[in-house]
Protein backbone atom coordinates (compact mmCIF):
# COMPACT_ATOMS: atom_id res chain seq x y z
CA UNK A 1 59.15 70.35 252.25
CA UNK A 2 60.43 73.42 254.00
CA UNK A 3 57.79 76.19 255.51
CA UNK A 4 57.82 79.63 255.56
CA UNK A 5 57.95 81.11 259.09
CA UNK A 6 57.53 84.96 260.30
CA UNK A 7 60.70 86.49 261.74
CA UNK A 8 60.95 88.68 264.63
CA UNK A 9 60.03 91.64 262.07
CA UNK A 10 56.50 91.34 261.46
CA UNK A 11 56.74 92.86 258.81
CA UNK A 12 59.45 90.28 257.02
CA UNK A 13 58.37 86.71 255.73
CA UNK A 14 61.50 84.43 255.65
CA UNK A 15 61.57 80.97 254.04
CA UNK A 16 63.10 78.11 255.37
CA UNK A 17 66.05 76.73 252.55
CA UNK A 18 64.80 74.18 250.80
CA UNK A 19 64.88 75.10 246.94
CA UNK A 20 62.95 76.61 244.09
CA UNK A 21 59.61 75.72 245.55
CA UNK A 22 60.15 78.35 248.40
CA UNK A 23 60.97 81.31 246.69
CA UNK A 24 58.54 81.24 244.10
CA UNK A 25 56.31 81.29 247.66
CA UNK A 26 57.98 84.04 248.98
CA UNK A 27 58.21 86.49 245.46
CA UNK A 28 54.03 84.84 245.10
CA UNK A 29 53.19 87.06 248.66
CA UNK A 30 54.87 90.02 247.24
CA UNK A 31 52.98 93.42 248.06
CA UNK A 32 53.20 94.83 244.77
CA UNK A 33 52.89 98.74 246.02
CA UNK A 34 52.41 102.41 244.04
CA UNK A 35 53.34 105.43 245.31
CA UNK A 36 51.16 108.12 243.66
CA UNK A 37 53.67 111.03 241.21
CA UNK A 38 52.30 114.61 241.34
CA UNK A 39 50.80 116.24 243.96
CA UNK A 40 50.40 113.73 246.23
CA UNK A 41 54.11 112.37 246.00
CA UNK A 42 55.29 114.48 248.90
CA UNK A 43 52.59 114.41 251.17
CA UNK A 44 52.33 110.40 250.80
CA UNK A 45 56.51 109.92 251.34
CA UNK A 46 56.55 112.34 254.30
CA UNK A 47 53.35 110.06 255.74
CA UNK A 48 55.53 106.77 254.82
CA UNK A 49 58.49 108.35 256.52
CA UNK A 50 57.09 108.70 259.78
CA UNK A 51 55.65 105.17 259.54
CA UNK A 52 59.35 103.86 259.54
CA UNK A 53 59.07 102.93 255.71
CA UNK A 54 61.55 104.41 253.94
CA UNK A 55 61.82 104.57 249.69
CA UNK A 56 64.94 104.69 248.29
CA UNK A 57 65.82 106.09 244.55
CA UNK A 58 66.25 103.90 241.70
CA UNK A 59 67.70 104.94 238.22
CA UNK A 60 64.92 106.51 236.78
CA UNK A 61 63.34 107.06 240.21
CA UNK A 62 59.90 104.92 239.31
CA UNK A 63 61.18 101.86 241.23
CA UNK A 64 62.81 102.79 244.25
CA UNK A 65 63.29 100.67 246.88
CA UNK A 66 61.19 100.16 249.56
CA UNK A 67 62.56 99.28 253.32
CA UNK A 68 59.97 96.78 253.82
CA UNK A 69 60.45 92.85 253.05
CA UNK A 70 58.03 91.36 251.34
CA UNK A 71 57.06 95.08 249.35
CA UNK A 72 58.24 96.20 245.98
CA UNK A 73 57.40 99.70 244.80
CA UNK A 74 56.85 101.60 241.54
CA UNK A 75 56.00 104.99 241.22
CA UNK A 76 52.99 106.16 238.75
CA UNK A 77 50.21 108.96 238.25
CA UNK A 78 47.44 108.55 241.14
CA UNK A 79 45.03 107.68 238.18
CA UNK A 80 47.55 104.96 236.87
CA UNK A 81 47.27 103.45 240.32
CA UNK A 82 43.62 102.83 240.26
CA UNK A 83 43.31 101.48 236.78
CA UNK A 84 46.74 98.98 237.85
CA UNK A 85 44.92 98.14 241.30
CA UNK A 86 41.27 97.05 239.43
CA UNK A 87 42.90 94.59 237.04
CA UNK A 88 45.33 93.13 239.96
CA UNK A 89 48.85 94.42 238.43
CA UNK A 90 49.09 96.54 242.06
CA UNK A 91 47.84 95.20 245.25
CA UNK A 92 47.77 98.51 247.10
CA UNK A 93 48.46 101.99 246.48
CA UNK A 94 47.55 105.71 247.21
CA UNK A 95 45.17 107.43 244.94
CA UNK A 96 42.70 109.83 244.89
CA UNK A 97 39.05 108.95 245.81
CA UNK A 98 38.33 111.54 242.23
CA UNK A 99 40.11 109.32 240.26
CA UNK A 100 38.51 106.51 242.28
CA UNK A 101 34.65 107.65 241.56
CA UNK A 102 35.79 108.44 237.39
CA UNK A 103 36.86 105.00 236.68
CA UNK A 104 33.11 103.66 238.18
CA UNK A 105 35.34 102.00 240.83
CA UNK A 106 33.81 103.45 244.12
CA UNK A 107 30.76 101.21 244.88
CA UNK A 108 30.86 98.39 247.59
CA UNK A 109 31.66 95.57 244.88
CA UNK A 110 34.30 97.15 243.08
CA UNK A 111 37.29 95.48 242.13
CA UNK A 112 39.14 97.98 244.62
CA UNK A 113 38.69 98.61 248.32
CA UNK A 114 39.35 101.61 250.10
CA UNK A 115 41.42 100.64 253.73
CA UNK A 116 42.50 104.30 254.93
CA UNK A 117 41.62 107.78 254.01
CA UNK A 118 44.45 109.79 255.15
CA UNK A 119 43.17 113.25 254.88
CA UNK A 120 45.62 114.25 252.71
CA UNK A 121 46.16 116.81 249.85
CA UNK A 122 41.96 117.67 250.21
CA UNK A 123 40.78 118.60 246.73
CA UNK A 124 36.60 119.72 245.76
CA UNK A 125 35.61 118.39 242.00
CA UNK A 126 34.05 121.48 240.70
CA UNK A 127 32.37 122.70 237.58
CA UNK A 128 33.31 126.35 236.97
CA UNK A 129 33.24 129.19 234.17
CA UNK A 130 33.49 132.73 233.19
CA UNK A 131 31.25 135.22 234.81
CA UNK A 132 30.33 136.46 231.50
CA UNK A 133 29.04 133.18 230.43
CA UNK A 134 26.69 132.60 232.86
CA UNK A 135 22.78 133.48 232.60
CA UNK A 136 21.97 134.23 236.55
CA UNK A 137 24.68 132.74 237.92
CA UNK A 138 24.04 129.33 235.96
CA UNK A 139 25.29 127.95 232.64
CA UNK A 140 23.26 128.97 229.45
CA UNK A 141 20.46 126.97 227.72
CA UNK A 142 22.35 127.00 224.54
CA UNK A 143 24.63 123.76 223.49
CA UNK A 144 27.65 124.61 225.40
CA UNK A 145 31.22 122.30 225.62
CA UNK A 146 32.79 121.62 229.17
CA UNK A 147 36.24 121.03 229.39
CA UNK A 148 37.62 118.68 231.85
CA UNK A 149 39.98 115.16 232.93
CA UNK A 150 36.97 113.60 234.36
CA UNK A 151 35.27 112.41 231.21
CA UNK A 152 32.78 110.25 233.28
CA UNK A 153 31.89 111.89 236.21
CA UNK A 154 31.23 115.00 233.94
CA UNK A 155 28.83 113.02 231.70
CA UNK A 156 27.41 111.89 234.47
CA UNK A 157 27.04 115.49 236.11
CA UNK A 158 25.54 116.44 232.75
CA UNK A 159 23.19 114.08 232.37
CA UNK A 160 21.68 114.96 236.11
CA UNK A 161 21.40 118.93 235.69
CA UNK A 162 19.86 118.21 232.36
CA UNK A 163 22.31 120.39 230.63
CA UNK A 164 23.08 120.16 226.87
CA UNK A 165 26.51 120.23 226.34
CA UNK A 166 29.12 118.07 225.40
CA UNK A 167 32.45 116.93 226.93
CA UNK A 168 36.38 117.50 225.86
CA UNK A 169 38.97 115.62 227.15
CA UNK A 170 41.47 117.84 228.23
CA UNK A 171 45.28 116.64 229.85
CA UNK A 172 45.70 119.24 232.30
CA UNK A 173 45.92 122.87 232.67
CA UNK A 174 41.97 122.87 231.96
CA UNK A 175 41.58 126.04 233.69
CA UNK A 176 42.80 128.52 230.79
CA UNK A 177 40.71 126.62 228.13
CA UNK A 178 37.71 128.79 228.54
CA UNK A 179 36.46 130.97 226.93
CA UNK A 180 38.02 130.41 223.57
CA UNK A 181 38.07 126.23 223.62
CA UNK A 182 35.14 125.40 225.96
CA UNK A 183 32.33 126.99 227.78
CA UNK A 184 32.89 125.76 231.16
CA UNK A 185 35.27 123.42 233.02
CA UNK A 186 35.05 120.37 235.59
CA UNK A 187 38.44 120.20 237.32
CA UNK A 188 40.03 119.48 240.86
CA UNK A 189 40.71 122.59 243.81
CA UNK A 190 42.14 122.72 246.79
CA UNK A 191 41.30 126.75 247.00
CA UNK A 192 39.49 127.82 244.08
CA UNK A 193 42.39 130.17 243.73
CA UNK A 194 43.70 128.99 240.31
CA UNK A 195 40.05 129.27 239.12
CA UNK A 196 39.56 132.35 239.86
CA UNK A 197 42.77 133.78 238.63
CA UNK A 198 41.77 132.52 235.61
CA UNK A 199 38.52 133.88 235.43
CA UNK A 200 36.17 131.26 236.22
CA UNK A 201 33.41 131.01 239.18
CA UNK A 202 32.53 127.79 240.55
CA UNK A 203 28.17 127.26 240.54
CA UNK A 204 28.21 123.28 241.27
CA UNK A 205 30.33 120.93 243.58
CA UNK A 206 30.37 117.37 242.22
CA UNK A 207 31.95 115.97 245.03
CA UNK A 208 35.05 116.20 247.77
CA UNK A 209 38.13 114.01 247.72
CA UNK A 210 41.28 113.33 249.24
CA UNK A 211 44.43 110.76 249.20
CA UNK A 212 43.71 107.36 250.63
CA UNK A 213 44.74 104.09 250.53
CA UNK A 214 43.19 101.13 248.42
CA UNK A 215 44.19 97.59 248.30
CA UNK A 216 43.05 95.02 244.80
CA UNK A 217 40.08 92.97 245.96
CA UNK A 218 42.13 89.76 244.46
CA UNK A 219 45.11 90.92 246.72
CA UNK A 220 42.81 91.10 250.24
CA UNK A 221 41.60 87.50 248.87
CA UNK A 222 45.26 86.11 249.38
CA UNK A 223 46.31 85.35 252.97
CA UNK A 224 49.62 86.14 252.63
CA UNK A 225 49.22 89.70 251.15
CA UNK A 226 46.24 90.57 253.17
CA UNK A 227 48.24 89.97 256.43
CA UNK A 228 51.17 92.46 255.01
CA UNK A 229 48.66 94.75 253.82
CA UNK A 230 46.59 94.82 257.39
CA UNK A 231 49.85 95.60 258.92
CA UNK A 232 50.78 98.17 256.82
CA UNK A 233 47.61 99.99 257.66
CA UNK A 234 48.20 99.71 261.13
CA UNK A 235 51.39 101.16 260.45
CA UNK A 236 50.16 104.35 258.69
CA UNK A 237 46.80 104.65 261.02
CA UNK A 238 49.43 105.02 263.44
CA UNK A 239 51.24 108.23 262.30
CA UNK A 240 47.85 109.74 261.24
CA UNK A 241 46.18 109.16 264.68
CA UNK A 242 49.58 110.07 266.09
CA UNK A 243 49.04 113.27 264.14
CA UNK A 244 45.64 114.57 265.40
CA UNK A 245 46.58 114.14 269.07
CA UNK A 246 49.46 115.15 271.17
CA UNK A 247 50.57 113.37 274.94
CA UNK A 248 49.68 115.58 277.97
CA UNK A 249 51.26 114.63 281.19
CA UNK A 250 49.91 116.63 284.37
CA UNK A 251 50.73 116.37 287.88
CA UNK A 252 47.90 115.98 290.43
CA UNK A 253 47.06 116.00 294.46
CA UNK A 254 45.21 112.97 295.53
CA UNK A 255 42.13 115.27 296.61
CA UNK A 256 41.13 116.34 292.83
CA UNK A 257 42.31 112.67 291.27
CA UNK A 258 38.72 112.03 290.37
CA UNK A 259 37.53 115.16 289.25
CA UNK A 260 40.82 115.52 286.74
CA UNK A 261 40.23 112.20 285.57
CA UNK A 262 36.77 112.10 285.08
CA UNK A 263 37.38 115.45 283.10
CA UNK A 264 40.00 114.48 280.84
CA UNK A 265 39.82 113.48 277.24
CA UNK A 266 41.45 110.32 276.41
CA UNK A 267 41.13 107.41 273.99
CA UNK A 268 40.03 104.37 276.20
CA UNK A 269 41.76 105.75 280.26
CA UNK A 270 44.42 108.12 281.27
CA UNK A 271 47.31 106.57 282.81
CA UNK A 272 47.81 107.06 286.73
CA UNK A 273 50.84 106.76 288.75
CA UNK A 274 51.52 107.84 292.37
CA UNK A 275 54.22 110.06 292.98
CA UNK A 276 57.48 109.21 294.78
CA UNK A 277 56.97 111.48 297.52
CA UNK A 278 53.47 109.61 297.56
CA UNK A 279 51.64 113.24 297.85
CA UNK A 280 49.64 112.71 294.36
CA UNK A 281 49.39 111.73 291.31
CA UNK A 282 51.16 111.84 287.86
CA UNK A 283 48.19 111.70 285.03
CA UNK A 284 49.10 111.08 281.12
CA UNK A 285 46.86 111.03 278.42
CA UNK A 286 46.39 111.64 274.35
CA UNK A 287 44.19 113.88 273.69
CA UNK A 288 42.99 115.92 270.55
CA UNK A 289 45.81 118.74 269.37
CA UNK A 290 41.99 121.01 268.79
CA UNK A 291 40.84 119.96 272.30
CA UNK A 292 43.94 121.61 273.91
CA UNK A 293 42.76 124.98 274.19
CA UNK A 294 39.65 124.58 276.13
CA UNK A 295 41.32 121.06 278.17
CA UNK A 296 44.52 123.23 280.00
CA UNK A 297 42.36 126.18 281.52
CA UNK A 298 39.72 123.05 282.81
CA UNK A 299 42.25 120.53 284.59
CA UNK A 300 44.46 123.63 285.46
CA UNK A 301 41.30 124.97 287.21
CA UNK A 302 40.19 121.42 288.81
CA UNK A 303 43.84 121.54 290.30
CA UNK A 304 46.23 120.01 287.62
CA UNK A 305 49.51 121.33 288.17
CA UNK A 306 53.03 120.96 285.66
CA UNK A 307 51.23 120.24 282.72
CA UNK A 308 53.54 118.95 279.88
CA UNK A 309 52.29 118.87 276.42
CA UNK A 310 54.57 116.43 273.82
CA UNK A 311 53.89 115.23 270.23
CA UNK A 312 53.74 111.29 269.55
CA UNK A 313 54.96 109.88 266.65
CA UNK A 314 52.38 106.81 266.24
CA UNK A 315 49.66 106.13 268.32
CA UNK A 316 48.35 102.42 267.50
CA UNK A 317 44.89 101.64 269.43
């Protein structure tokens, strides 16, 4: 019987010709992957991008094709993706951790795992209303209705705060429901800005969430997808790490060596090499974009000279 071997790509599983048998291998370790629509769709392709994965457009543009072997992509609503990744029809996708906590899929043995939280498109779940509706700055004793997408976690909400009210489901734009269809709302902000232009005032925070990446339990269970999958991440920590840290290169005397490199900022050790005319040093490290400001003045004042700041692409530890 032929075997499956890895190619020079590790990201591509080839099978040896032999017949039926090894394809239905092959198409069997599949990554079934979803690509979140909405918001998150740009943010998630840009991220993708810079990993070296490219998606191409299909007809409709829910299937496009994915530069990966061994992937196969469709494109659906972040919310879509969990509900697809708990019952196994997706092994891994990008979602929000919101949508994540509503379906009762956040706790350590879901059917879902979470691999990567890329910091992405950062949204606070909020309950808000109009100023005029509120009795000291909180909700009013009376029976009230709260309008909102996140029929659970607002039950839930409800049921801690021991307020009496009741929930409807609303299907977006929840904002300009009160004060003629609801009382209050429970919705998603990145600002608060679309709240308040609407009239409303947040008074609670339910909880903070962003885009990350989450993988089907049954998926991390099979060898052959788990191995794609761990790559993948390593492929998107990559850009992300890449993107909080930038390469400085420096050039040193001999004489401050150890005071520049004991100073310096790095991930594991700075990288030293002599100089040709053998009178110092040439220093290069990654370091923190936020740490910049305070790092220059400090090695330029221990004696750093021709400092060079440049901007990785993917930094894999």
């Amino acid at each position: 019987m032929a075997e499956a071997t890895i190619s020079s790509d590790p990201l591509t599983l080839r099978a040896a010709p032999g017949g039926p048998s090894d394809a239905a291998r092959v198409d069997a370790a599949t990554v079934r992957f979803a690509v979140p629509k909405g918001r998150m769709h740009e943010e998630v392709v840009r991220l993708l991008s810079d990993a070296g994965v490219r998606l191409g457009l299909s007809a409709r543009g829910y299937r496009p094709a994915v530069s990966l072997a061994g992937f196969e992509a469709k494109v659906l609503k972040p919310r879509a993706i969990v509900e697809m990744l708990a019952v196994g029809a997706r092994d891994l996708g990008f979602a929000g951790a919101d949508w994540v906590a509503e379906a009762g899929l956040d706790g350590p043995a879901s059917a879902i795992v979470e691999l990567l939280d890329t910091g992405l498109n950062p949204v606070r779940l909020v309950a808000a209303a109009p100023e005029e509706a509120l009795e000291d700055g909180r909700l009013p004793s009376r029976p009230i209705r709260i309008a909102t997408e996140y029929v659970q976690l607002a039950e839930r909400w409800i049921a801690s705060r021991g307020i009496e009210a009741s929930v409807l489901r609303s299907y977006g734009a929840t904002e300009v429901l009160p004060p003629e269809d609801a009382d209050a709302v429970i919705d998603n902000t990145a600002t608060g800005a679309t709240l308040a232009a609407n009239g409303l005032r947040i008074i609670d925070e339910l909880m903070r969430s962003s885009t990350r990446l989450y993988a089907s339990r049954a998926a991390l269970e099979d060898a052959g997808k788990r191995e794609r999958i761990e790559r993948f991440v390593m492929l998107v920590r990559g850009v992300l790490e890449a993107r909080e840290r930038v390469m400085l290169e420096l050039n040193v005397p001999a004489e401050a060596l150890e005071a520049v490199v004991a100073a310096l900022p790095c991930m594991r050790e700075p990288t030293v090499a002599q100089l040709s005319s053998g009178g110092g040093y040439a220093v290069k490290t990654a370091v923190r974009r936020r740490e910049l400001p305070e790092v220059i003045p400090m090695i330029r004042g221990l004696g750093g000279t021709d400092l060079i700041v440049t901007r990785p692409e993917q930094i894999v530890i």
